[in-house]
Protein backbone atom coordinates (compact mmCIF):
# COMPACT_ATOMS: atom_id res chain seq x y z
CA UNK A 1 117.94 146.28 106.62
CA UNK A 2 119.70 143.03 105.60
CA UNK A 3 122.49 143.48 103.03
CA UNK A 4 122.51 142.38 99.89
CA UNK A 5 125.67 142.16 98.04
CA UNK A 6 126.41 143.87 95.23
CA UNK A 7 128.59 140.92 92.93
CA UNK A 8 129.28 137.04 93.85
CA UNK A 9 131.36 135.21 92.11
CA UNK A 10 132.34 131.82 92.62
CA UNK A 11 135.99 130.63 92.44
CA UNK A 12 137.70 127.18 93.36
CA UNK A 13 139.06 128.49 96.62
CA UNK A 14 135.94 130.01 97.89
CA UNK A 15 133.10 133.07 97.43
CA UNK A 16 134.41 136.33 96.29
CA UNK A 17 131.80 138.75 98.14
CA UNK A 18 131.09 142.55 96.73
CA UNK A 19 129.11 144.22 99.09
CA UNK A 20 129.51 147.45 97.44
CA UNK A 21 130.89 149.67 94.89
CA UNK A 22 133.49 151.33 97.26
CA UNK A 23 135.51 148.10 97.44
CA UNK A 24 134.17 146.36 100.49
CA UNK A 25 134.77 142.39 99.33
CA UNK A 26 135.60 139.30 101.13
CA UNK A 27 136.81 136.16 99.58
CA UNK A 28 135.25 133.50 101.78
CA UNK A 29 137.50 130.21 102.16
CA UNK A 30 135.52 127.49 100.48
CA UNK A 31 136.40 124.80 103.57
CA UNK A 32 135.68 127.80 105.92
CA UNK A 33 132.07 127.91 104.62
CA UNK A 34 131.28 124.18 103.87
CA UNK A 35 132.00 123.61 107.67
CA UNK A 36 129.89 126.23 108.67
CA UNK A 37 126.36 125.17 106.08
CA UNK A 38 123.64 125.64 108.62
CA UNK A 39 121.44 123.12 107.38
CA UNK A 40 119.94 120.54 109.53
CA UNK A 41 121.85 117.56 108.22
CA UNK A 42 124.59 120.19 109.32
CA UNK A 43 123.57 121.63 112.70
CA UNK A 44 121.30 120.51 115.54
CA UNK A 45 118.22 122.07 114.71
CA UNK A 46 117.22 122.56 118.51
CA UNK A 47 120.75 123.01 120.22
CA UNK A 48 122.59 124.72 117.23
CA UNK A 49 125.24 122.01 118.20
CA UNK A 50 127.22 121.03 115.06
CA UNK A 51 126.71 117.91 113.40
CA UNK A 52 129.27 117.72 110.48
CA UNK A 53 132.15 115.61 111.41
CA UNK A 54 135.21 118.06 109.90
CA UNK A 55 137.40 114.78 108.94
CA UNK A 56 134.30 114.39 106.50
CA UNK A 57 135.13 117.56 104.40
CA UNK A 58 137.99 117.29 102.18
CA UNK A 59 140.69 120.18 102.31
CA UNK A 60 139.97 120.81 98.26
CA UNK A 61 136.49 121.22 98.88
CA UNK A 62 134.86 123.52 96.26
CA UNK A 63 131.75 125.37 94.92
CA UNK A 64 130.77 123.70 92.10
CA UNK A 65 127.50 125.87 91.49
CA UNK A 66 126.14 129.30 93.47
CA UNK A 67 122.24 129.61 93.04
CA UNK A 68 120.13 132.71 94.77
CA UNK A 69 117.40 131.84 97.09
CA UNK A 70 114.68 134.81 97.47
CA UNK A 71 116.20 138.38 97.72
CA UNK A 72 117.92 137.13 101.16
CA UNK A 73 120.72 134.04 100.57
CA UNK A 74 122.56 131.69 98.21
CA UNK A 75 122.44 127.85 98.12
CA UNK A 76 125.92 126.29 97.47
CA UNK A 77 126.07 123.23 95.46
CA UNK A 78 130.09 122.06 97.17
CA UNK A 79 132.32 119.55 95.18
CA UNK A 80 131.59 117.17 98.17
CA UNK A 81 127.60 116.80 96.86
CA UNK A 82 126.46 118.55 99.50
CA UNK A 83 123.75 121.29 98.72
CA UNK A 84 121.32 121.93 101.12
CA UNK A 85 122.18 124.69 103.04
CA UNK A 86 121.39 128.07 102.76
CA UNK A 87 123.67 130.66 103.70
CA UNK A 88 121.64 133.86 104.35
CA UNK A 89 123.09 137.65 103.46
CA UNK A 90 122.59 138.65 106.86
CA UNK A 91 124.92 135.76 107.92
CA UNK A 92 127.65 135.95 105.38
CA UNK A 93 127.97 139.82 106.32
CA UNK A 94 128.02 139.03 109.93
CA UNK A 95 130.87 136.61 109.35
CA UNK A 96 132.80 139.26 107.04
CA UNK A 97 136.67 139.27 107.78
CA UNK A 98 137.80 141.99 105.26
CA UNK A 99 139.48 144.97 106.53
CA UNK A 100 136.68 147.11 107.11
CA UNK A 101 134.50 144.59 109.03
CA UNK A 102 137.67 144.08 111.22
CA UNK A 103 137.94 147.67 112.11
CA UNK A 104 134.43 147.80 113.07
CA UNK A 105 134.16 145.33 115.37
CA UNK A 106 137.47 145.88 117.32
CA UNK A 107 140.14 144.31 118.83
């Protein structure tokens, strides 16, 4: 079942994530996330080899805007103008860093 999460707010330093009501939340770095758009302008379609040249994003990158797409991701307009990528609920809980993601997947 892919998760979908229960709050999302946007802030200037990233996406605050609820994925539920018992407190399990991840604020995901804005830069962290711009560098990591899967879209094709983004990544290789074929390879998965990255495109985006890193030097290209500022450090103050931002979300300006947080749309849903379907009942399974978000589109990001960034401060940078770029806005085509989709990042999918399956993905964003995948790359979960919070406390009880961490203790899941191990040392």
């Amino acid at each position: 079942k892919v998760p979908v999460p229960r709050a999302i707010t946007r802030l200037d330093q990233g996406l605050l994530v609820e994925w539920d009501a018992r407190g399990h939340s991840y604020l995901y770095p804005a830069r962290v996330l711009r560098l990591a758009c899967p879209c094709a302008e983004c990544i290789e379609e074929m390879s998965g080899r990255p495109l985006l040249d890193p030097r290209a994003v500022p450090e103050d990158v931002r979300p300006v805007s947080v749309g849903l797409v379907g009942a399974y991701g978000i589109r990001i307009v960034w401060s940078d103008g770029h806005s085509t990528g989709i990042y999918t609920f399956e993905g964003l809980r995948r790359d979960c860093r919070c406390p009880l993601c961490g203790a899941a997947a191990g040392p």
